[in-house]
PDB file of N, CA and C in Angstrom:
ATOM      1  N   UNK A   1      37.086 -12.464 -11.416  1.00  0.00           N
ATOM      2  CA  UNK A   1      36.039 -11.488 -11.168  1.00  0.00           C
ATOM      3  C   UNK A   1      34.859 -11.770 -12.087  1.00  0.00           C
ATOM      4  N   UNK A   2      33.748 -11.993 -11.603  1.00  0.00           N
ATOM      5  CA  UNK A   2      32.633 -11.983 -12.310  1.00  0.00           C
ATOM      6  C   UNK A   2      31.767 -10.456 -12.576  1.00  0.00           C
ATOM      7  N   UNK A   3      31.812 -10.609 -14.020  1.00  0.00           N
ATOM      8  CA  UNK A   3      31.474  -9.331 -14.835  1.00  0.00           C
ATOM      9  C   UNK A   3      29.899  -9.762 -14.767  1.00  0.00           C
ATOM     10  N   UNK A   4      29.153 -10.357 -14.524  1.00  0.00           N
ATOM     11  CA  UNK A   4      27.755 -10.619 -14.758  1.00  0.00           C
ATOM     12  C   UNK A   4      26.940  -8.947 -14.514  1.00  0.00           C
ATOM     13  N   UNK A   5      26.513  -8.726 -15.075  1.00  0.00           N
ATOM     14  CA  UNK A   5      25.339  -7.355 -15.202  1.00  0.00           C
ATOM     15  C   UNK A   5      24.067  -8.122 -15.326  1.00  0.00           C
ATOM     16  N   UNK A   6      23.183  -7.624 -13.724  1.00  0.00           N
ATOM     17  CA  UNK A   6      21.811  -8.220 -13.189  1.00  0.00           C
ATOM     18  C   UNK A   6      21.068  -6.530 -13.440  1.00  0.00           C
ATOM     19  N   UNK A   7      20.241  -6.986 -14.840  1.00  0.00           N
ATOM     20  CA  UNK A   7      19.168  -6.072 -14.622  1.00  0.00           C
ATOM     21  C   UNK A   7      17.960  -6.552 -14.114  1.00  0.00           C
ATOM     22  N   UNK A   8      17.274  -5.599 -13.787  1.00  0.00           N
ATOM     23  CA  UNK A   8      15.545  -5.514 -12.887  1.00  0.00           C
ATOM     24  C   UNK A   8      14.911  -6.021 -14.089  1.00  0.00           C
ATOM     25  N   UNK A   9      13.886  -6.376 -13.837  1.00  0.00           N
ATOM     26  CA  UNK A   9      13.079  -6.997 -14.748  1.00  0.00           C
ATOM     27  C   UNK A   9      12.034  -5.446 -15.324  1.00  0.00           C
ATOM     28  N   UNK A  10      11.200  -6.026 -16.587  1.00  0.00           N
ATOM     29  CA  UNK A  10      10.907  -4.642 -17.174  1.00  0.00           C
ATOM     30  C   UNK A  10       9.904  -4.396 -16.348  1.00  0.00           C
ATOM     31  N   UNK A  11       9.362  -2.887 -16.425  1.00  0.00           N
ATOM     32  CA  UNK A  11       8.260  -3.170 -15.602  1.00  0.00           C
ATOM     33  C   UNK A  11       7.100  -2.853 -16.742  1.00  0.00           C
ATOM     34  N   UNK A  12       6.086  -2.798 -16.428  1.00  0.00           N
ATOM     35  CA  UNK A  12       4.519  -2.731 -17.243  1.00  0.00           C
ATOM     36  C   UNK A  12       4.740  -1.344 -18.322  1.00  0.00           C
ATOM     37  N   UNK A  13       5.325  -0.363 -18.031  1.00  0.00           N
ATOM     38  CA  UNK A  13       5.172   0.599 -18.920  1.00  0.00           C
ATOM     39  C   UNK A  13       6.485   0.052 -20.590  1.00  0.00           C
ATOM     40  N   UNK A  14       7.522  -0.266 -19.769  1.00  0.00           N
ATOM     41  CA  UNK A  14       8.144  -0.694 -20.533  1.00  0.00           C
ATOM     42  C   UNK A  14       8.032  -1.924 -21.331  1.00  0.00           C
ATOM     43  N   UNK A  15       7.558  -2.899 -20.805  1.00  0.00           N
ATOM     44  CA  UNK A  15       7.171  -3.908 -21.909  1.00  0.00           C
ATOM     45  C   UNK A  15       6.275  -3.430 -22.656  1.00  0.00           C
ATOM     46  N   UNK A  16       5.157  -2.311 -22.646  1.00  0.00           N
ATOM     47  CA  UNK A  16       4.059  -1.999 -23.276  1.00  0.00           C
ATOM     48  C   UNK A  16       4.727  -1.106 -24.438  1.00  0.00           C
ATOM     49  N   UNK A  17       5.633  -0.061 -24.284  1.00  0.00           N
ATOM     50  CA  UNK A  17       6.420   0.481 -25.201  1.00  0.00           C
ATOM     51  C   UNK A  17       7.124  -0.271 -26.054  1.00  0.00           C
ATOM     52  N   UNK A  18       7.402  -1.748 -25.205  1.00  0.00           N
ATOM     53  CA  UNK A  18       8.322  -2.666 -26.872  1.00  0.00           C
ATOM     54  C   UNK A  18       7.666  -3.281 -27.533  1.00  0.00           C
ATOM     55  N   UNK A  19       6.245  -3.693 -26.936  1.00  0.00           N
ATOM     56  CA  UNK A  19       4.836  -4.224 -27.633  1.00  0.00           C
ATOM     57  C   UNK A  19       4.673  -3.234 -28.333  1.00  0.00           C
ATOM     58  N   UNK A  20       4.509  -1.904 -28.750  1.00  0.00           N
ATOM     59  CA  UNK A  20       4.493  -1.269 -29.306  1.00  0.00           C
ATOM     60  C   UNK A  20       5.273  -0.962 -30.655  1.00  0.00           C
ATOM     61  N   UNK A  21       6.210  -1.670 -30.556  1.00  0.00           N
ATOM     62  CA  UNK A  21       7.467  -1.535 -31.503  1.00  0.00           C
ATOM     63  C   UNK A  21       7.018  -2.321 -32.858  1.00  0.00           C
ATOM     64  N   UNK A  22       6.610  -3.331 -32.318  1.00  0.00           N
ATOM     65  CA  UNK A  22       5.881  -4.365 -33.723  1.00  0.00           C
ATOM     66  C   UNK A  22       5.220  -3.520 -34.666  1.00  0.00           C
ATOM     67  N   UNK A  23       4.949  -2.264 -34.520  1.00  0.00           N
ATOM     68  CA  UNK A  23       4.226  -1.601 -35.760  1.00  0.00           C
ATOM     69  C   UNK A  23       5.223  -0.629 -36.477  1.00  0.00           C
ATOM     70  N   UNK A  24       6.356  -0.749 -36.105  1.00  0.00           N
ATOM     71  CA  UNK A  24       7.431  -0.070 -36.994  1.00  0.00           C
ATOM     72  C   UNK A  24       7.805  -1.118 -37.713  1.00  0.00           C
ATOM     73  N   UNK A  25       7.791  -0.615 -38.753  1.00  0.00           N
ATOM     74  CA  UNK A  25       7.760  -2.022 -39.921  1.00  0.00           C
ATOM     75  C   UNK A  25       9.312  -1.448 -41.200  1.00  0.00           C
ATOM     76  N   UNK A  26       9.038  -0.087 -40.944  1.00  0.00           N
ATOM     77  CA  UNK A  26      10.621   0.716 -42.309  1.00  0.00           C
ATOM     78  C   UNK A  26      11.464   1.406 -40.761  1.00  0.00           C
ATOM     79  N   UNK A  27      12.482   1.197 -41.678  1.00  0.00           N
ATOM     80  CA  UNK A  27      13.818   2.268 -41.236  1.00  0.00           C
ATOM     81  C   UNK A  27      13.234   3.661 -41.205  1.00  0.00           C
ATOM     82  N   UNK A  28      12.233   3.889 -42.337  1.00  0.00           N
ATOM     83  CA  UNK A  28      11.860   5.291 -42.357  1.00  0.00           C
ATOM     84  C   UNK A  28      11.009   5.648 -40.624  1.00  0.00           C
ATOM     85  N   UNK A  29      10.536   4.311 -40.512  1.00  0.00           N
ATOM     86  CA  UNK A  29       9.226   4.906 -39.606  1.00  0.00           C
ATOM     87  C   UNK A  29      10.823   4.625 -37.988  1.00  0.00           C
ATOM     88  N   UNK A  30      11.692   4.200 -37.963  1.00  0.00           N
ATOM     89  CA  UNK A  30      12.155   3.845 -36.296  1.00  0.00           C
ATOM     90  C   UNK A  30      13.101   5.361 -36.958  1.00  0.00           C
ATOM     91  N   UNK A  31      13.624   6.012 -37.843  1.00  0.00           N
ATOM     92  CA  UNK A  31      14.139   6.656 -37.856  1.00  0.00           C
ATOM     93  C   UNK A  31      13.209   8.233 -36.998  1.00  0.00           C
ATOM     94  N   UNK A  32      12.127   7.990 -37.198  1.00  0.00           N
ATOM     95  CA  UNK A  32      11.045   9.069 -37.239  1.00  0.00           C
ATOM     96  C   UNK A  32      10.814   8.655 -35.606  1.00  0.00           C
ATOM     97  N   UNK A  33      10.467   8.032 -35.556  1.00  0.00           N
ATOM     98  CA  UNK A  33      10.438   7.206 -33.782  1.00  0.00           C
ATOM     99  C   UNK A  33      11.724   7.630 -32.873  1.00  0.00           C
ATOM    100  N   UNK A  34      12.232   7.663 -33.368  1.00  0.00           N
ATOM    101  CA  UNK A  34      14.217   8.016 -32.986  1.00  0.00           C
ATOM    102  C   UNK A  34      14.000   9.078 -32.401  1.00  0.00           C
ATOM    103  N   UNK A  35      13.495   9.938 -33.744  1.00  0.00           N
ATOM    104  CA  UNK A  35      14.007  11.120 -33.543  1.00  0.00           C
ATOM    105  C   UNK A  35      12.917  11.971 -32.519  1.00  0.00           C
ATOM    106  N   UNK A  36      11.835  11.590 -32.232  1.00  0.00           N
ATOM    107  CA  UNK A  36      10.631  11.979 -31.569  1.00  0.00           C
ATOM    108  C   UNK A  36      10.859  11.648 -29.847  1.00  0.00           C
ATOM    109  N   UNK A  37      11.746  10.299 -29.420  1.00  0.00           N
ATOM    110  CA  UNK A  37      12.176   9.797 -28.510  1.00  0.00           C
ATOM    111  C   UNK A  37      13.389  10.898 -28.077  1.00  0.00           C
ATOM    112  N   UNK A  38      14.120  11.005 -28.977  1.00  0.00           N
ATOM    113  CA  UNK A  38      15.207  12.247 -29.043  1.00  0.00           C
ATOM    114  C   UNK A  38      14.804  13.357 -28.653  1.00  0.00           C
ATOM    115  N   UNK A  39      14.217  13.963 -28.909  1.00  0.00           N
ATOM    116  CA  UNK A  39      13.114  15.146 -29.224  1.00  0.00           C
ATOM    117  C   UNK A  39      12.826  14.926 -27.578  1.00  0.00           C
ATOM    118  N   UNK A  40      11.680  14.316 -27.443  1.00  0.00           N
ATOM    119  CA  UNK A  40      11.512  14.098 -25.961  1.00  0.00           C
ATOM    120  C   UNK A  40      12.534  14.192 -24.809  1.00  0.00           C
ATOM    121  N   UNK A  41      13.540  13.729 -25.041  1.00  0.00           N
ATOM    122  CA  UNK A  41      14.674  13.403 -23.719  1.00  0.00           C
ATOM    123  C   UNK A  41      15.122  14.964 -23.847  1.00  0.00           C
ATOM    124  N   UNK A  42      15.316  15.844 -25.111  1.00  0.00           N
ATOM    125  CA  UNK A  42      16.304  16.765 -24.923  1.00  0.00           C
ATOM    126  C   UNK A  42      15.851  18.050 -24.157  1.00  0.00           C
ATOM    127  N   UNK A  43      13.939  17.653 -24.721  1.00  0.00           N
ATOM    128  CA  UNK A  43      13.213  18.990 -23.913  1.00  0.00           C
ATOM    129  C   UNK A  43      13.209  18.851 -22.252  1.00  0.00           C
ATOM    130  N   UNK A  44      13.164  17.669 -22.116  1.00  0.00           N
ATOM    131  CA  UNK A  44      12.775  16.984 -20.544  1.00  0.00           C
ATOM    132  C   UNK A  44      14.472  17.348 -20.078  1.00  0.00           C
ATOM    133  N   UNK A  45      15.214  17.147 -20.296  1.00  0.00           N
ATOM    134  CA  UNK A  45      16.976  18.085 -19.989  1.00  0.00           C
ATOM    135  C   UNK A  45      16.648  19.338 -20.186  1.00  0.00           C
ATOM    136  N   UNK A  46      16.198  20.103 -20.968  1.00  0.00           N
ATOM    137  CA  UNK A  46      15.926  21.230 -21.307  1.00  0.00           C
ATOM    138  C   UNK A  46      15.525  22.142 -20.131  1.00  0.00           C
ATOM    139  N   UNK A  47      13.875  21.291 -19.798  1.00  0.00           N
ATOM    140  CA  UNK A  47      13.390  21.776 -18.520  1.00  0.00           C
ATOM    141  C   UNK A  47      14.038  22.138 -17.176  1.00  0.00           C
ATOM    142  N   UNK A  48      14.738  20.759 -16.711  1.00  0.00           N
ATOM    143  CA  UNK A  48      15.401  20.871 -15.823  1.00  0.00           C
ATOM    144  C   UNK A  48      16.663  21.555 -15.559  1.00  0.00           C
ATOM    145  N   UNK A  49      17.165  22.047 -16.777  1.00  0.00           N
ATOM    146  CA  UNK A  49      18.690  22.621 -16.707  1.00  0.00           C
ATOM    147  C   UNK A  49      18.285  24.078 -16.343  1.00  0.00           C
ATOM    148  N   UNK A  50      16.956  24.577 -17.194  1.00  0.00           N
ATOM    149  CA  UNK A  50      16.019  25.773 -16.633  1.00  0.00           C
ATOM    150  C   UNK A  50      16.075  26.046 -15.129  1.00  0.00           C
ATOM    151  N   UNK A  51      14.997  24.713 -14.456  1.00  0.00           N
ATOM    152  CA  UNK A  51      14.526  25.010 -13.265  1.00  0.00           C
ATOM    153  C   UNK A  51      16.102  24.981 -12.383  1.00  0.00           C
ATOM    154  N   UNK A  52      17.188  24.291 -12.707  1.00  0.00           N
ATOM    155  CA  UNK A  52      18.197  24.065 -11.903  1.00  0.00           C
ATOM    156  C   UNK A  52      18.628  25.586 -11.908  1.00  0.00           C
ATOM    157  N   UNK A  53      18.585  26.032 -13.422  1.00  0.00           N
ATOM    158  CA  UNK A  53      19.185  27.679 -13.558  1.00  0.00           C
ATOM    159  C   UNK A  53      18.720  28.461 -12.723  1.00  0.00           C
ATOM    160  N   UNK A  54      17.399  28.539 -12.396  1.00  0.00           N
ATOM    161  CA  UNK A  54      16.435  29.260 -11.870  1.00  0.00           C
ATOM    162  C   UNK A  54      16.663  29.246 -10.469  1.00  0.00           C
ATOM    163  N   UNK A  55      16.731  27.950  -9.631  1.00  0.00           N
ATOM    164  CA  UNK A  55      16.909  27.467  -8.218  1.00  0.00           C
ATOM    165  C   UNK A  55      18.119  27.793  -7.693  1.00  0.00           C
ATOM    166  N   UNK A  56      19.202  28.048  -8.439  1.00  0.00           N
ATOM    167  CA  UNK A  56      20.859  28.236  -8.129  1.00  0.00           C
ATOM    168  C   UNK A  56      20.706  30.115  -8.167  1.00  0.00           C
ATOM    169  N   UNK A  57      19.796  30.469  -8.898  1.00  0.00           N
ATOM    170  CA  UNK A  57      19.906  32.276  -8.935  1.00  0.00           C
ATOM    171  C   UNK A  57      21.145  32.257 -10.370  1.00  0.00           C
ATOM    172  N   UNK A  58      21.365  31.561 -11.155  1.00  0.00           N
ATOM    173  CA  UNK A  58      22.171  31.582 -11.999  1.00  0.00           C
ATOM    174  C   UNK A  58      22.515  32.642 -13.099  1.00  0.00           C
ATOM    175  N   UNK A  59      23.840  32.938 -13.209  1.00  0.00           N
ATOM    176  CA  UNK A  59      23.585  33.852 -14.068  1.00  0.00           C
ATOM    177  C   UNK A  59      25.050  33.689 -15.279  1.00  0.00           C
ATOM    178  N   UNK A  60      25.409  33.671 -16.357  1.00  0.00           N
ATOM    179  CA  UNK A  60      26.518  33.872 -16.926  1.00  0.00           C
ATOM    180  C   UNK A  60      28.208  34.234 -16.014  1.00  0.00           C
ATOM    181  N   UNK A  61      28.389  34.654 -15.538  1.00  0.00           N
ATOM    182  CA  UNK A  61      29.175  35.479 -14.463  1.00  0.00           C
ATOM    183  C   UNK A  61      29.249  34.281 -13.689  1.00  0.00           C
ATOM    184  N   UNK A  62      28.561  33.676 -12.726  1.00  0.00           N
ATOM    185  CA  UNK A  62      28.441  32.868 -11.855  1.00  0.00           C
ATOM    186  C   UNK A  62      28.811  31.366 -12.716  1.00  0.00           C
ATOM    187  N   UNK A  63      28.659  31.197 -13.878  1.00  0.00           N
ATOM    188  CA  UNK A  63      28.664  29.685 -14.693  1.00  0.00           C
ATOM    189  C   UNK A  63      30.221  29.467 -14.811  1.00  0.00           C
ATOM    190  N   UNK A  64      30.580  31.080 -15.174  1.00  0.00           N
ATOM    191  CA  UNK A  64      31.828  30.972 -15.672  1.00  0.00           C
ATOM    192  C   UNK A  64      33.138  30.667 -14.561  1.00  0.00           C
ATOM    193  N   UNK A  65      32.560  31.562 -13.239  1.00  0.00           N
ATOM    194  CA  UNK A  65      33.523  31.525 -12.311  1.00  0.00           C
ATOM    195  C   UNK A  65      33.702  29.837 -11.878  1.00  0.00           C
ATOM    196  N   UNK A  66      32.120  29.087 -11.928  1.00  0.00           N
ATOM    197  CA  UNK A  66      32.448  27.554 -11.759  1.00  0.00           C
ATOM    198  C   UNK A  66      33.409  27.208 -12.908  1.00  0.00           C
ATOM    199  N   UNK A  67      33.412  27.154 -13.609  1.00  0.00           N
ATOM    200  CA  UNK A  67      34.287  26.645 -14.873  1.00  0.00           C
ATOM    201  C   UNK A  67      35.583  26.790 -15.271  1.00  0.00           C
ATOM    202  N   UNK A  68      35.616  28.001 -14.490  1.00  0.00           N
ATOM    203  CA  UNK A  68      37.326  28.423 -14.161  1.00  0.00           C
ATOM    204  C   UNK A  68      37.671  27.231 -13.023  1.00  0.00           C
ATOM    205  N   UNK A  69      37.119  27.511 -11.491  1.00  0.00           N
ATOM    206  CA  UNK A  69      37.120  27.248 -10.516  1.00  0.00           C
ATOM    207  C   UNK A  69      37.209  25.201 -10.501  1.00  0.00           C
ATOM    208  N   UNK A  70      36.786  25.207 -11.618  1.00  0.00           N
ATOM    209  CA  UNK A  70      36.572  23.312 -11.856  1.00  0.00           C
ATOM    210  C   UNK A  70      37.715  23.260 -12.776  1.00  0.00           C
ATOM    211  N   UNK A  71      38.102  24.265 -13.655  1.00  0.00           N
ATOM    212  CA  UNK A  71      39.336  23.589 -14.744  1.00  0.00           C
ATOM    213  C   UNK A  71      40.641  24.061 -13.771  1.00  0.00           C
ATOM    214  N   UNK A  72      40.859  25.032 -12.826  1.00  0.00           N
ATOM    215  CA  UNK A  72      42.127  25.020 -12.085  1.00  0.00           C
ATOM    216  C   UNK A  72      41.979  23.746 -11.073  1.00  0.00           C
ATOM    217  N   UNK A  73      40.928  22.995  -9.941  1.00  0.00           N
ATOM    218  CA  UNK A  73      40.950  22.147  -9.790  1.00  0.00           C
ATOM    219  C   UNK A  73      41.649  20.721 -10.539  1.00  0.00           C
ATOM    220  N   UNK A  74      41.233  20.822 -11.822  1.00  0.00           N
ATOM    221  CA  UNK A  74      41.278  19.395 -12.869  1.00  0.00           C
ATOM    222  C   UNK A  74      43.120  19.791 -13.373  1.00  0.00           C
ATOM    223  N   UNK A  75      43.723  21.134 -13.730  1.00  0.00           N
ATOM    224  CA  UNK A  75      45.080  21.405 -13.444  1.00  0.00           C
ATOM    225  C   UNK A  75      46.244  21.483 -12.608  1.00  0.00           C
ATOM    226  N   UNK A  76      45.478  21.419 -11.549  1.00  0.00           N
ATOM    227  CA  UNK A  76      46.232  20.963  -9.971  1.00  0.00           C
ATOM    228  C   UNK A  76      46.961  19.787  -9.705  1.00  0.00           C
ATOM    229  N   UNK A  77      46.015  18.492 -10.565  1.00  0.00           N
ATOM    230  CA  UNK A  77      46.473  17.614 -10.340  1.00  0.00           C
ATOM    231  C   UNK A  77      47.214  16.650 -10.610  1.00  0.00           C
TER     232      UNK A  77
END
């Protein structure tokens, strides 16, 4: 079996973000970069777990009955 993993080539935004990288020069500064990249992804999840909350009519009551309803599934089997 061939394990080979074919990625896409980068596209323009992304090579421009690793051109970018050459000016982190300390641990201090990619640590700070890290965490700002971090920062970014968790609000952008953040948002959407909102609008998903919002679009489903979601409420506590309703989260929980999935969570029951998914762990007797995952005990069934």
């Amino acid at each position: 079996m061939d394990a080979t993993v074919v990625n896409p080539p980068l596209n323009a935004m992304q090579i421009h973000f690793l051109q970018s990288l050459r000016f982190v020069k300390t641990d201090e500064m990619f640590q700070e970069l890290r965490q700002i990249i971090s920062d970014y992804y968790f609000k952008k999840t953040e948002e959407e777990t909102d609008k998903w909350w919002e679009e489903n009519d979601m409420t506590n009551k309703k989260l929980d009955e999935m969570f029951l309803y998914s762990h007797h599934r995952i005990s069934d089997k």
